[in-house]
PDB file of N, CA and C in Angstrom:
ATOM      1  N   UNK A   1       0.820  -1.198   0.000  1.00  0.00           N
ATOM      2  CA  UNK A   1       0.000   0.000   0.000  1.00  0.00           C
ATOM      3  C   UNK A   1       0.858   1.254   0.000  1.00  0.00           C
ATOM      4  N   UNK A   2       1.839   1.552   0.870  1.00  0.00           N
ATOM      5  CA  UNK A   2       3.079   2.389   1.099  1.00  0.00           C
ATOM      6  C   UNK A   2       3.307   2.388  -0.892  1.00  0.00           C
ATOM      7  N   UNK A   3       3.682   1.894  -1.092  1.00  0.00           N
ATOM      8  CA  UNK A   3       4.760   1.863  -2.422  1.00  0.00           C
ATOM      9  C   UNK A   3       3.385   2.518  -3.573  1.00  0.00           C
ATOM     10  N   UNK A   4       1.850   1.945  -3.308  1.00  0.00           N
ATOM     11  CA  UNK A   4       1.197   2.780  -4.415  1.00  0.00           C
ATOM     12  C   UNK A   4       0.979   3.731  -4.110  1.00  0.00           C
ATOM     13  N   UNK A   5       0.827   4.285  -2.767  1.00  0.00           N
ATOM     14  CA  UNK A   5       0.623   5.468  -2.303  1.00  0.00           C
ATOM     15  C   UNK A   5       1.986   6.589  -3.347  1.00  0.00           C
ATOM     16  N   UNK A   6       2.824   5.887  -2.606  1.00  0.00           N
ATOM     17  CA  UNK A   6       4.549   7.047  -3.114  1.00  0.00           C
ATOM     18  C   UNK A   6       4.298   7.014  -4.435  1.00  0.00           C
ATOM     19  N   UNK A   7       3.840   5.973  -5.218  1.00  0.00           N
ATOM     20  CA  UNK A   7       3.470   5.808  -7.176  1.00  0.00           C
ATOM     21  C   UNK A   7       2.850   7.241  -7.130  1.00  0.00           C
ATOM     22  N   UNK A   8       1.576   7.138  -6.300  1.00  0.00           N
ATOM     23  CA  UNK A   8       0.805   8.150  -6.876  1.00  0.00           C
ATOM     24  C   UNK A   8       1.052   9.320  -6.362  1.00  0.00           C
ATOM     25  N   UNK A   9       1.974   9.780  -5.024  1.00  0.00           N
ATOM     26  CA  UNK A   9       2.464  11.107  -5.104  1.00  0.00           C
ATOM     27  C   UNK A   9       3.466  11.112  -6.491  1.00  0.00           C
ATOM     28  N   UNK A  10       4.011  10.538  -6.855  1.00  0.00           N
ATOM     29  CA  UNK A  10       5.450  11.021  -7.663  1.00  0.00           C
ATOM     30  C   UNK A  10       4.925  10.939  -8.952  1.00  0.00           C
ATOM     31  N   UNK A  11       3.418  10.349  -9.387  1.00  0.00           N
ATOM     32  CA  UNK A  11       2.902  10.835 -10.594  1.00  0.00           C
ATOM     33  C   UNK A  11       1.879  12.147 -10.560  1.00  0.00           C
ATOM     34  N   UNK A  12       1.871  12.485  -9.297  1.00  0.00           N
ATOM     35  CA  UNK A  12       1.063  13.996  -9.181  1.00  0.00           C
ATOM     36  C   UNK A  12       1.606  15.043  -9.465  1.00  0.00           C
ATOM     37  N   UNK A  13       3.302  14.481  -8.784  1.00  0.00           N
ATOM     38  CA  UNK A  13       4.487  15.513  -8.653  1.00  0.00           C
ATOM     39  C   UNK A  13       4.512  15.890 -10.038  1.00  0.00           C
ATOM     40  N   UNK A  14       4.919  14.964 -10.889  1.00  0.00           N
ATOM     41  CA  UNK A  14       5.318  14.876 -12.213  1.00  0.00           C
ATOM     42  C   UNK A  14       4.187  15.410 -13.100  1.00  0.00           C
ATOM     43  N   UNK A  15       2.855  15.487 -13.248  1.00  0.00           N
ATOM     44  CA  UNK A  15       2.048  16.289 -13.404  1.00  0.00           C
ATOM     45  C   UNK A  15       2.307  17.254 -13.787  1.00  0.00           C
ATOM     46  N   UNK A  16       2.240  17.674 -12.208  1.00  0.00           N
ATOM     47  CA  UNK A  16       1.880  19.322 -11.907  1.00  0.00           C
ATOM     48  C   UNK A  16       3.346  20.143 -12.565  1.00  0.00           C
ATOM     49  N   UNK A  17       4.048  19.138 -12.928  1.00  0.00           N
ATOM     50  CA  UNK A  17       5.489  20.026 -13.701  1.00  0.00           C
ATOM     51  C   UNK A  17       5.462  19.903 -14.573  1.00  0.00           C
ATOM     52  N   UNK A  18       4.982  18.995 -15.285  1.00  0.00           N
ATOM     53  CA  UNK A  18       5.098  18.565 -16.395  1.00  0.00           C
ATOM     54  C   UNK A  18       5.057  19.750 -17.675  1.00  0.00           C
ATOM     55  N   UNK A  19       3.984  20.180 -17.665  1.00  0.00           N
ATOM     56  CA  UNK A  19       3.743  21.672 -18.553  1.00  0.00           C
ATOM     57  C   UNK A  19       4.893  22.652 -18.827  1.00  0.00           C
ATOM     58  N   UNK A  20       6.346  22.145 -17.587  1.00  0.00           N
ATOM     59  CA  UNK A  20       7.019  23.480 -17.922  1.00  0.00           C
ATOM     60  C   UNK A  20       8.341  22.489 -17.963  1.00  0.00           C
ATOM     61  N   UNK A  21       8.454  20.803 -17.857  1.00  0.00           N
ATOM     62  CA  UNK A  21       9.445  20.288 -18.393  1.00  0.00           C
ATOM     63  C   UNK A  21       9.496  20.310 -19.563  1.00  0.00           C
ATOM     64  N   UNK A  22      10.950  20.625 -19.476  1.00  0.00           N
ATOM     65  CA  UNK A  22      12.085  20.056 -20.860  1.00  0.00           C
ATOM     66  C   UNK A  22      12.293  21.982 -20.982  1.00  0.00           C
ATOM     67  N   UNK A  23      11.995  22.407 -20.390  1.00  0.00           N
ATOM     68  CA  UNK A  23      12.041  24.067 -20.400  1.00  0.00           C
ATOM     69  C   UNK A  23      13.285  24.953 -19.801  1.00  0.00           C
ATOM     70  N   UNK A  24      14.067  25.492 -20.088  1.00  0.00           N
ATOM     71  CA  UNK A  24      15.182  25.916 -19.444  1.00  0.00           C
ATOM     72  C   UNK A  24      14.068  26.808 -18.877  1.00  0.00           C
ATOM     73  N   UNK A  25      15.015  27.218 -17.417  1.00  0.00           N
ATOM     74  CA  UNK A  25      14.701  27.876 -16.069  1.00  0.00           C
ATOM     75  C   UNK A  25      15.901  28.867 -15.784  1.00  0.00           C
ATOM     76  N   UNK A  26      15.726  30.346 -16.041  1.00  0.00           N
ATOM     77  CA  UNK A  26      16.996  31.409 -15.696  1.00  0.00           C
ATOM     78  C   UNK A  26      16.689  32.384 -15.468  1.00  0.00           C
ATOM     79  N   UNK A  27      17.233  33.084 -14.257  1.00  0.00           N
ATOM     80  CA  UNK A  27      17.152  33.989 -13.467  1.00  0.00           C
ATOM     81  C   UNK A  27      18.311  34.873 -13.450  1.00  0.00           C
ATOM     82  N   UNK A  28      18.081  36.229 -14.009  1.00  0.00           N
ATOM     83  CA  UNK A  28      19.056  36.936 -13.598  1.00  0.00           C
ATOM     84  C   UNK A  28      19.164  37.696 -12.638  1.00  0.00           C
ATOM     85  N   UNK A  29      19.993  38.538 -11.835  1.00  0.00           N
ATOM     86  CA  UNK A  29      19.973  39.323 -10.993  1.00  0.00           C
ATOM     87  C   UNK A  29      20.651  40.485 -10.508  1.00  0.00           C
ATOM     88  N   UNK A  30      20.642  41.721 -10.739  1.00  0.00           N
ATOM     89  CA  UNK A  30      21.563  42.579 -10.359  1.00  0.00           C
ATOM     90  C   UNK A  30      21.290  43.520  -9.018  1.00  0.00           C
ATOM     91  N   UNK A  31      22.110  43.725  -8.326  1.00  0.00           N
ATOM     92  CA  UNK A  31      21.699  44.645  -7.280  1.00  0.00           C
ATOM     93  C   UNK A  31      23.308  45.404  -7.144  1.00  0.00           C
ATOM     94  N   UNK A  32      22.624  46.691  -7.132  1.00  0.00           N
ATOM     95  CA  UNK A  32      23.930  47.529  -7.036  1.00  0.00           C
ATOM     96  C   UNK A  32      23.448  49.290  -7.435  1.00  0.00           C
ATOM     97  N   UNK A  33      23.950  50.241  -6.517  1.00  0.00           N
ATOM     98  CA  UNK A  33      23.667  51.522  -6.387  1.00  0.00           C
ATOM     99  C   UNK A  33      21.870  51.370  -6.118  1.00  0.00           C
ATOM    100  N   UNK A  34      22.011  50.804  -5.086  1.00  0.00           N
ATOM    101  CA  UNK A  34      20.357  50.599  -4.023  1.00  0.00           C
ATOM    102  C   UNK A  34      19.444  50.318  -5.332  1.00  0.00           C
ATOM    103  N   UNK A  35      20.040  49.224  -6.414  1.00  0.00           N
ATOM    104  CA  UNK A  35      18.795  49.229  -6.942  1.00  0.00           C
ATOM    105  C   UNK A  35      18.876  47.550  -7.384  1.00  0.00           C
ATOM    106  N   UNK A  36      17.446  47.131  -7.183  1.00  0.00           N
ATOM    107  CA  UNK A  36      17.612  45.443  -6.953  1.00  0.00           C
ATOM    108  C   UNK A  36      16.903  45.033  -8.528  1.00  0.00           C
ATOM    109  N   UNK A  37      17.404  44.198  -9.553  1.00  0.00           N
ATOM    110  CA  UNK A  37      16.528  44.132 -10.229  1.00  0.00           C
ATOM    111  C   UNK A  37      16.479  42.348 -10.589  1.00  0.00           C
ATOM    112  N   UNK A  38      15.567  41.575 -11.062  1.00  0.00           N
ATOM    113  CA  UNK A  38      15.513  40.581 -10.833  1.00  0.00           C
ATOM    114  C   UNK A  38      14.658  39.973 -12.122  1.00  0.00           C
ATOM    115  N   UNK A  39      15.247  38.934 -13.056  1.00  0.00           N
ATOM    116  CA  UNK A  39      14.503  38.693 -14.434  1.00  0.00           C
ATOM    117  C   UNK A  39      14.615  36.950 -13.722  1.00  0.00           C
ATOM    118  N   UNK A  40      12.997  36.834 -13.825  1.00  0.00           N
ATOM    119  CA  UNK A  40      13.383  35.214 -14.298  1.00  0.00           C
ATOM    120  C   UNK A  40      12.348  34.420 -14.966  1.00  0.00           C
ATOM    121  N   UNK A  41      12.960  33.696 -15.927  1.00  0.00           N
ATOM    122  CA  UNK A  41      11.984  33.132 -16.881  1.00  0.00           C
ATOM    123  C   UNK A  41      12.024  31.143 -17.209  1.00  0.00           C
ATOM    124  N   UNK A  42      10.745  31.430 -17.889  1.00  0.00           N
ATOM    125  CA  UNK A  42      11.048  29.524 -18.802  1.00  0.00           C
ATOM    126  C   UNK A  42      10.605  30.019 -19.866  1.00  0.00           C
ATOM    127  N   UNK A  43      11.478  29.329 -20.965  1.00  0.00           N
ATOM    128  CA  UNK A  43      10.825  29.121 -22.004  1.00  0.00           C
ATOM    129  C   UNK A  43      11.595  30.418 -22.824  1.00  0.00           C
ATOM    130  N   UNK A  44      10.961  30.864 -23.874  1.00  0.00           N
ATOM    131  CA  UNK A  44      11.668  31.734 -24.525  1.00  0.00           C
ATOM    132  C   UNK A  44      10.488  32.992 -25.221  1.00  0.00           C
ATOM    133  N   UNK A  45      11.056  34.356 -24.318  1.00  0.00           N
ATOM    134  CA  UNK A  45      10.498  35.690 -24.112  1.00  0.00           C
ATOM    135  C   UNK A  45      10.504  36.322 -25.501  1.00  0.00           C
ATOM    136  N   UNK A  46      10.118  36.767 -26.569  1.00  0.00           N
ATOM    137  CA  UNK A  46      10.316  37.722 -28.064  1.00  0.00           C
ATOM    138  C   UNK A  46       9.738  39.025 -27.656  1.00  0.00           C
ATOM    139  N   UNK A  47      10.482  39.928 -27.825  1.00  0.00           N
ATOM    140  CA  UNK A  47       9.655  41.527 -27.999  1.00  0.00           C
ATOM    141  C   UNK A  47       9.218  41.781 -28.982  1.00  0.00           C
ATOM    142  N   UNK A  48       8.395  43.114 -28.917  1.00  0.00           N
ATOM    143  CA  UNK A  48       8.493  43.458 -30.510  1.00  0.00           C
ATOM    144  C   UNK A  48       9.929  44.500 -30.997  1.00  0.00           C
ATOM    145  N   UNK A  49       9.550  44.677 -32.262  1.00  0.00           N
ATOM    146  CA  UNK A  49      10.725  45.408 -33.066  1.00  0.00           C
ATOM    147  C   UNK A  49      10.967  46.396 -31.808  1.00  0.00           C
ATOM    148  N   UNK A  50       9.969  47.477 -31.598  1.00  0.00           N
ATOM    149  CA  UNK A  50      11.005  48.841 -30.890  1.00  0.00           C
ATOM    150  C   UNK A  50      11.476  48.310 -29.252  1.00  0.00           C
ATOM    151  N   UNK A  51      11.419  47.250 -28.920  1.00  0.00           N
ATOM    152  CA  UNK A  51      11.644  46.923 -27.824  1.00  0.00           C
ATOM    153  C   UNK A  51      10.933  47.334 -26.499  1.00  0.00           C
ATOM    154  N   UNK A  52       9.103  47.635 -26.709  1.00  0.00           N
ATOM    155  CA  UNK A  52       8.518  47.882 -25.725  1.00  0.00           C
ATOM    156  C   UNK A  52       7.612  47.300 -25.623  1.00  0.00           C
ATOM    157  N   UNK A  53       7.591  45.781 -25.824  1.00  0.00           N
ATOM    158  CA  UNK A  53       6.303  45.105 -25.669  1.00  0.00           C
ATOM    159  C   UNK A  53       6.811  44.003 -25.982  1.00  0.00           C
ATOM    160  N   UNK A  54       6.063  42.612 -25.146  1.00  0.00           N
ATOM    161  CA  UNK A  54       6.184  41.323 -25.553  1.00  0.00           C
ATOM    162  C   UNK A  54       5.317  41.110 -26.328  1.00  0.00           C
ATOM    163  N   UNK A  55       6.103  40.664 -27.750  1.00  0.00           N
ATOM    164  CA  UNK A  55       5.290  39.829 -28.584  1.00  0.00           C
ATOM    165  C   UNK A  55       4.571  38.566 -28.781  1.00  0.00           C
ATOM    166  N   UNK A  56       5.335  37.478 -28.024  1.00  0.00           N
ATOM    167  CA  UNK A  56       4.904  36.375 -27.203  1.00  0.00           C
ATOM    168  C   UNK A  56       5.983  35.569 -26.637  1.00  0.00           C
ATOM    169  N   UNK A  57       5.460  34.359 -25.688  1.00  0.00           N
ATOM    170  CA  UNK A  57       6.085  33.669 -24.730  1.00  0.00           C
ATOM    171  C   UNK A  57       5.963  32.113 -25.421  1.00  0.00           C
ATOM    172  N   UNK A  58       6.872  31.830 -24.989  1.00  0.00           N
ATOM    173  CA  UNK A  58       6.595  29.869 -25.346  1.00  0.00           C
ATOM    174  C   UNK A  58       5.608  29.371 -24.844  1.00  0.00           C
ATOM    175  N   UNK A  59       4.617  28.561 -25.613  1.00  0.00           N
ATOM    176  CA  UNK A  59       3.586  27.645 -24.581  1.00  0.00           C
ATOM    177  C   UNK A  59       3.785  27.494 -23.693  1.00  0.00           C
ATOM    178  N   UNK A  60       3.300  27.952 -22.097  1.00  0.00           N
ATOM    179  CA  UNK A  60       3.449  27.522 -21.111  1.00  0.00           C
ATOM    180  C   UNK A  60       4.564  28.086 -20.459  1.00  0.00           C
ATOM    181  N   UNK A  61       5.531  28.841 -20.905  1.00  0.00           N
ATOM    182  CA  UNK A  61       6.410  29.688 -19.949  1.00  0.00           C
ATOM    183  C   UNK A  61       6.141  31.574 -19.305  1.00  0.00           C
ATOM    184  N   UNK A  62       6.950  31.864 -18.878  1.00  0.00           N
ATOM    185  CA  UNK A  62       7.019  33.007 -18.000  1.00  0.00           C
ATOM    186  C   UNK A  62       7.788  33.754 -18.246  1.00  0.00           C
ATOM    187  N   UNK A  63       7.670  34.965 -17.904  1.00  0.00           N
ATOM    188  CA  UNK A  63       9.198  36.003 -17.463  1.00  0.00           C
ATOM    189  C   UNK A  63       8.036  36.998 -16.005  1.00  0.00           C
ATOM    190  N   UNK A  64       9.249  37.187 -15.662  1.00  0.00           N
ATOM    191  CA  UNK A  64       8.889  37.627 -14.103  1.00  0.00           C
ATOM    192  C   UNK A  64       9.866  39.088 -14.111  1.00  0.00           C
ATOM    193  N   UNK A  65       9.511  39.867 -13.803  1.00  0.00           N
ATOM    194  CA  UNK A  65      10.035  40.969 -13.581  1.00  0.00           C
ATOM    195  C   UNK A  65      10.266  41.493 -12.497  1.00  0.00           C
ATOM    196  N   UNK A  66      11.217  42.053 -11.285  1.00  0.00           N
ATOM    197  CA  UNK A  66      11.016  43.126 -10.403  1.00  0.00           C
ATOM    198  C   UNK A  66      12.472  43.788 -10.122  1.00  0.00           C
ATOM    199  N   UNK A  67      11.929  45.133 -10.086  1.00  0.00           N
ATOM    200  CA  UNK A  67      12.898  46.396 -10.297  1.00  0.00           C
ATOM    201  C   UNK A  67      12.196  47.001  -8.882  1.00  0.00           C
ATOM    202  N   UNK A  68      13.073  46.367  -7.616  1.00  0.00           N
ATOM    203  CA  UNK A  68      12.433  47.669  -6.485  1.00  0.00           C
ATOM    204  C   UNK A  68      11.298  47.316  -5.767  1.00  0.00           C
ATOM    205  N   UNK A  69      10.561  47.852  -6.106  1.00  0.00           N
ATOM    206  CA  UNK A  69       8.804  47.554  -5.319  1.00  0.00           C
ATOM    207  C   UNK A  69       7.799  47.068  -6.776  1.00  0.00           C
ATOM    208  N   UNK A  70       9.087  47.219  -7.947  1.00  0.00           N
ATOM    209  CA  UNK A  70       7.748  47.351  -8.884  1.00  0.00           C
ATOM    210  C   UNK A  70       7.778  45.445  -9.568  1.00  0.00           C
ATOM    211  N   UNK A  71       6.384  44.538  -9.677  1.00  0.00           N
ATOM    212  CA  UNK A  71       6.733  43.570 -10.118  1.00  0.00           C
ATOM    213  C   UNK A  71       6.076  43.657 -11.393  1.00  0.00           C
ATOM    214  N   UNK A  72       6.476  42.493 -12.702  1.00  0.00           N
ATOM    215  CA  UNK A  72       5.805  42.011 -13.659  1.00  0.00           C
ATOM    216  C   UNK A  72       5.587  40.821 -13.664  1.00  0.00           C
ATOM    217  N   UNK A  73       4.282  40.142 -13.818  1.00  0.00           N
ATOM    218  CA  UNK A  73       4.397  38.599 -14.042  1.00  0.00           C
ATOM    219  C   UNK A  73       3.815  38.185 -15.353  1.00  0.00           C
ATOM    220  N   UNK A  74       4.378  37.604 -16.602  1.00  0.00           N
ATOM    221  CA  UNK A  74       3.553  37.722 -18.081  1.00  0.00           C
ATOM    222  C   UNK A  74       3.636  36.252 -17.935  1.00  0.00           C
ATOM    223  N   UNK A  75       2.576  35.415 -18.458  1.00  0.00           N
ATOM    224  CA  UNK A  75       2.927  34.430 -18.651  1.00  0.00           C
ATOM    225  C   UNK A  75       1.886  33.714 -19.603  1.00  0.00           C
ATOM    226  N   UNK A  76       2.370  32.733 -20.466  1.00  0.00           N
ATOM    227  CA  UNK A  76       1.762  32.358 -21.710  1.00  0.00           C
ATOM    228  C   UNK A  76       1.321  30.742 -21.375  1.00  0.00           C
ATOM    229  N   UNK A  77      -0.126  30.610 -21.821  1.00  0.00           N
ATOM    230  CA  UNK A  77      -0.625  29.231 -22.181  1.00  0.00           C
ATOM    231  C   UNK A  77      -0.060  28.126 -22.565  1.00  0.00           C
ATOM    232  N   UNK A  78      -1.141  27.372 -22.981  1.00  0.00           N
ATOM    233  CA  UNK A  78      -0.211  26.345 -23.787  1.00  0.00           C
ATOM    234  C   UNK A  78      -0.651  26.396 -25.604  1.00  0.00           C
ATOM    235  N   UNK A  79      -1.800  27.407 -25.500  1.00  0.00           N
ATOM    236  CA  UNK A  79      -1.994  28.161 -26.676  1.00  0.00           C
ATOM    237  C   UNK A  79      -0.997  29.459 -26.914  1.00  0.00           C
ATOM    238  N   UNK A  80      -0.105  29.719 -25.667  1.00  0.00           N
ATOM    239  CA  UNK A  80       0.616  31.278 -26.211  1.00  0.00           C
ATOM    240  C   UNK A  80      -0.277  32.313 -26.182  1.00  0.00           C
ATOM    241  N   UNK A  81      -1.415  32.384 -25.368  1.00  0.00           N
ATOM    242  CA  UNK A  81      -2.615  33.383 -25.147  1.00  0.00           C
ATOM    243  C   UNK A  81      -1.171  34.228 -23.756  1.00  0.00           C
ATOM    244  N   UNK A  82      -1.110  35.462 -24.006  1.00  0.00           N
ATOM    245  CA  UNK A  82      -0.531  35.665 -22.583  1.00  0.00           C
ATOM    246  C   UNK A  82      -1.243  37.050 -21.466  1.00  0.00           C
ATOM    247  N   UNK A  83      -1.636  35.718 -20.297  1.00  0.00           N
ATOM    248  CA  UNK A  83      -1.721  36.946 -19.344  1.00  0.00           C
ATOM    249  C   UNK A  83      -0.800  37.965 -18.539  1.00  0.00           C
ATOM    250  N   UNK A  84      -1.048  38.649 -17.862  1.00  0.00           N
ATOM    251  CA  UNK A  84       0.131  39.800 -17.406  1.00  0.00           C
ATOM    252  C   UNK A  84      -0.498  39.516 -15.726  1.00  0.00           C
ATOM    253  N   UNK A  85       0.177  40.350 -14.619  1.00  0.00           N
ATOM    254  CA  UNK A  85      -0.034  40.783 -13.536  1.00  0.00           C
ATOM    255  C   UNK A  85       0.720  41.956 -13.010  1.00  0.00           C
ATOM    256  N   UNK A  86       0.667  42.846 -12.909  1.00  0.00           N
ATOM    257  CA  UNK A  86       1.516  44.430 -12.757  1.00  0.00           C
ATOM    258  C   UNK A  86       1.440  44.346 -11.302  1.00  0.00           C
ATOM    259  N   UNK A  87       1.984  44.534 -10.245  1.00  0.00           N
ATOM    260  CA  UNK A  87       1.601  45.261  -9.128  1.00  0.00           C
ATOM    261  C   UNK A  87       1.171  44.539  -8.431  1.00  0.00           C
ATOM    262  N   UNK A  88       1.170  42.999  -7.967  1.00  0.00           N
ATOM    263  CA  UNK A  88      -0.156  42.229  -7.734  1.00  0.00           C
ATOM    264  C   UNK A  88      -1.133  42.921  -7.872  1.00  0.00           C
ATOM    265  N   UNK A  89      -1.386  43.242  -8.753  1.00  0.00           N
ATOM    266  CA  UNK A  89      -3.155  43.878  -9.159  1.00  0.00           C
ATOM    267  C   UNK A  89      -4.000  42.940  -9.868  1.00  0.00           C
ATOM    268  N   UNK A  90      -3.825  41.724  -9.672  1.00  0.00           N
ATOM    269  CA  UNK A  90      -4.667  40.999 -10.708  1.00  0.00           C
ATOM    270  C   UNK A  90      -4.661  40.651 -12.074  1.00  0.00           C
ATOM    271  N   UNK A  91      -4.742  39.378 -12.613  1.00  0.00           N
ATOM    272  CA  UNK A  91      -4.091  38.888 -13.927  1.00  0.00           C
ATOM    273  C   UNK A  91      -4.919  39.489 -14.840  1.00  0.00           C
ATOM    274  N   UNK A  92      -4.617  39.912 -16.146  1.00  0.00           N
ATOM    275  CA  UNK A  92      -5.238  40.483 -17.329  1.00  0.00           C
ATOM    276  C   UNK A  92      -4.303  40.178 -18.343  1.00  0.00           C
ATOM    277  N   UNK A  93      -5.636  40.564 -20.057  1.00  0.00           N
ATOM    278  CA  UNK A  93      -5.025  40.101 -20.766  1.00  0.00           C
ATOM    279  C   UNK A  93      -5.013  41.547 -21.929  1.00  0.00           C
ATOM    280  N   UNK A  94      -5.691  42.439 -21.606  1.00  0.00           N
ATOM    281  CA  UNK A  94      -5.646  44.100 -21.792  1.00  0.00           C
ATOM    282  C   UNK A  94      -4.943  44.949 -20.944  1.00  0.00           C
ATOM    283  N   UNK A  95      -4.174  45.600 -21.118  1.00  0.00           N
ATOM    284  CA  UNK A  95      -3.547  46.524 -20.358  1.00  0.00           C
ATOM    285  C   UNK A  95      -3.947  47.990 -20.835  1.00  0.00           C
ATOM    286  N   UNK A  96      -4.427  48.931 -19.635  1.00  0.00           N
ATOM    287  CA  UNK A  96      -4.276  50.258 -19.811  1.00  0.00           C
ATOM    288  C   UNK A  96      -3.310  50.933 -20.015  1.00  0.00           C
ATOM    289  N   UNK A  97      -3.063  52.396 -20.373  1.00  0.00           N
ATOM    290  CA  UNK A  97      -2.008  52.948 -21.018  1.00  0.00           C
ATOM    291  C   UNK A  97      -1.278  53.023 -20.019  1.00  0.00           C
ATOM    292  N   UNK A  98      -1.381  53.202 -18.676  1.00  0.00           N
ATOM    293  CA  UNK A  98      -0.141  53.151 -17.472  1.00  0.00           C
ATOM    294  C   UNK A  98       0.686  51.899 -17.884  1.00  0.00           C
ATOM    295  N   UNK A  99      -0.327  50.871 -17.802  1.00  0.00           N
ATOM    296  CA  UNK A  99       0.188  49.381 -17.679  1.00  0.00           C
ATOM    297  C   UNK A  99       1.148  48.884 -18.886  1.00  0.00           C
ATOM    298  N   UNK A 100       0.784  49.834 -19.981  1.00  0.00           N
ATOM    299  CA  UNK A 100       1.618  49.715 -21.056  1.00  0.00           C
ATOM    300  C   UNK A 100       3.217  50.470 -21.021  1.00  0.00           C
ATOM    301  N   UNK A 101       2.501  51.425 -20.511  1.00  0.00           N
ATOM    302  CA  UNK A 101       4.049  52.261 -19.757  1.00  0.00           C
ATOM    303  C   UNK A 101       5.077  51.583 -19.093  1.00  0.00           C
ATOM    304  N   UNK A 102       4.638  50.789 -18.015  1.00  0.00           N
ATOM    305  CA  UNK A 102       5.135  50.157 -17.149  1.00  0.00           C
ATOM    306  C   UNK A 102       6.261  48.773 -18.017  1.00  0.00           C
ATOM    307  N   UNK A 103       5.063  48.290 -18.931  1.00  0.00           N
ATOM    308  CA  UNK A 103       5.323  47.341 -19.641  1.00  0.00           C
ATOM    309  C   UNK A 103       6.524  47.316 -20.207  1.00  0.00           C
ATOM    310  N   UNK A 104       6.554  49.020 -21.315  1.00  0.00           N
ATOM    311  CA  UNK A 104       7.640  49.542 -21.740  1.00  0.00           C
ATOM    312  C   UNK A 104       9.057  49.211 -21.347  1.00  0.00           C
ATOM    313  N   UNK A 105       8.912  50.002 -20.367  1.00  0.00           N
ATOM    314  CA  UNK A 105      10.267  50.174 -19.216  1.00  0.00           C
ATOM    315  C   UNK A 105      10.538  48.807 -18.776  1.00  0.00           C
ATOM    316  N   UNK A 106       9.685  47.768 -18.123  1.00  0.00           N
ATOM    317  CA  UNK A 106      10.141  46.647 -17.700  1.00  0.00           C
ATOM    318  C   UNK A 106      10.769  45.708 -19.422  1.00  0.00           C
ATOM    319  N   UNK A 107      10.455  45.885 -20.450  1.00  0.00           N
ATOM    320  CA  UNK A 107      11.239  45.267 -21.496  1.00  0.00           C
ATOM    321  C   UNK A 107      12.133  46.054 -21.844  1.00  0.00           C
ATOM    322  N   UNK A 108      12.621  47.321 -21.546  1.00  0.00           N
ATOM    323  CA  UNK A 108      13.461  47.842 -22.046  1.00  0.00           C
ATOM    324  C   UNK A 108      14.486  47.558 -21.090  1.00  0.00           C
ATOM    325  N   UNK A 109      14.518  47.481 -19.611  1.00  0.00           N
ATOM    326  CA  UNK A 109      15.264  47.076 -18.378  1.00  0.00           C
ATOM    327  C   UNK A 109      15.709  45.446 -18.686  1.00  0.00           C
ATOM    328  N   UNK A 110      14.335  44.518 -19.145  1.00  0.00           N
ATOM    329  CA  UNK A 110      15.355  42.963 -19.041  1.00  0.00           C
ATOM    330  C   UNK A 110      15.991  43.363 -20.621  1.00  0.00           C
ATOM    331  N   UNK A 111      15.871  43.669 -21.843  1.00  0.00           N
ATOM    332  CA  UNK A 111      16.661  43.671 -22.691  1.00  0.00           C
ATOM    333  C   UNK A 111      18.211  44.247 -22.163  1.00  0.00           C
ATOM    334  N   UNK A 112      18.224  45.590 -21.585  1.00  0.00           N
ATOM    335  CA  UNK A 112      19.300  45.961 -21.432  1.00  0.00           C
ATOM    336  C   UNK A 112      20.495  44.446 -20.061  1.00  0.00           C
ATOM    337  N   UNK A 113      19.570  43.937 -19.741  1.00  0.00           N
ATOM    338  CA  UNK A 113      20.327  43.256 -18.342  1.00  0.00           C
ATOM    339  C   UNK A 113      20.293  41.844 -18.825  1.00  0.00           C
ATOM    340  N   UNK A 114      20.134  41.817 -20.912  1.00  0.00           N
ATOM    341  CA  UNK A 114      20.204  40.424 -21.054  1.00  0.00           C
ATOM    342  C   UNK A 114      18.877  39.591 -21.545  1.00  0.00           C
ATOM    343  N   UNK A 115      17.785  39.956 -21.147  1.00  0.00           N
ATOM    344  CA  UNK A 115      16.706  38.786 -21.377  1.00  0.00           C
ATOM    345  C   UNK A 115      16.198  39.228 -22.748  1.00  0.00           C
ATOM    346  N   UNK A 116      16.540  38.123 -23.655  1.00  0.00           N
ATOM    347  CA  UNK A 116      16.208  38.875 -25.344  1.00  0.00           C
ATOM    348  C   UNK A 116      16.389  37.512 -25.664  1.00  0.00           C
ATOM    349  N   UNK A 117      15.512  37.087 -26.630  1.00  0.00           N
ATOM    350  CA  UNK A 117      15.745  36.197 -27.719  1.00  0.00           C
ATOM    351  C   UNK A 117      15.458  36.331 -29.186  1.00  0.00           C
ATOM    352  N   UNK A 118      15.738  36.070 -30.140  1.00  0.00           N
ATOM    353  CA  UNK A 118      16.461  36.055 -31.693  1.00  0.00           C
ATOM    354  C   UNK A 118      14.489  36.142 -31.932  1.00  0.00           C
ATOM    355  N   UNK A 119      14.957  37.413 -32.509  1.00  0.00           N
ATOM    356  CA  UNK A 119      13.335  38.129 -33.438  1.00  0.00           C
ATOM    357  C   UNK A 119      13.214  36.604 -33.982  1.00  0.00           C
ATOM    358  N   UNK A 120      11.404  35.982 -33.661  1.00  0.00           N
ATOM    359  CA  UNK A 120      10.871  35.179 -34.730  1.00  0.00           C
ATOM    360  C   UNK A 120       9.814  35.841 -35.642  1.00  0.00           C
TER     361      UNK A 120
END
């Protein structure tokens, strides 16, 4: 009984990850002149051309943003539909013109500190 029990935690485990195996996992981090900034993602992030907006995310991965007090959380389906979260303010898939602002600056900050992948 012990041994199907552990079967069926370690096929729950495997589950609940499953969606984001086989996915590289990287985090960058800089802190320096009181300012903390922190990128971490799966999967692979595209902007658009002027570098102020995500164009999309890999099925099922992330990029995480925080600069300070300020966070981003974008993260894409397994259709590549992607929701956002600014501020813990709640997930959306429209952003207002602040939120686009914000948006801006947080892709222009992980491009400059590295997080970019090859225009598709």
């Amino acid at each position: 009984m012990k041994k199907l029990q552990f079967v069926a935690l370690v096929a729950l485990a495997a589950s609940a990850t499953a969606c984001r195996f086989g996915q590289r996992h990287t985090t960058i981090m800089e802190n320096g002149n009181g300012v903390m900034v922190k990128i971490e993602y799966v999967g692979q992030t595209y902007f658009n051309d002027e570098g102020t907006a995500i164009r999309s995310i890999s099925p099922n991965g992330y990029v995480k943003y925080k600069r300070d007090d300020q966070e981003l959380l974008a993260e894409s389906d397994r259709n590549g539909k992607i929701t956002y979260e600014l501020n813990d303010g709640g997930k959306q898939t429209i952003l207002n013109q602040d939120d686009k602002a914000f948006l801006a600056q947080a892709v222009k900050d992980m491009i400059k500190h590295g997080h970019y992948a090859d225009k598709r």
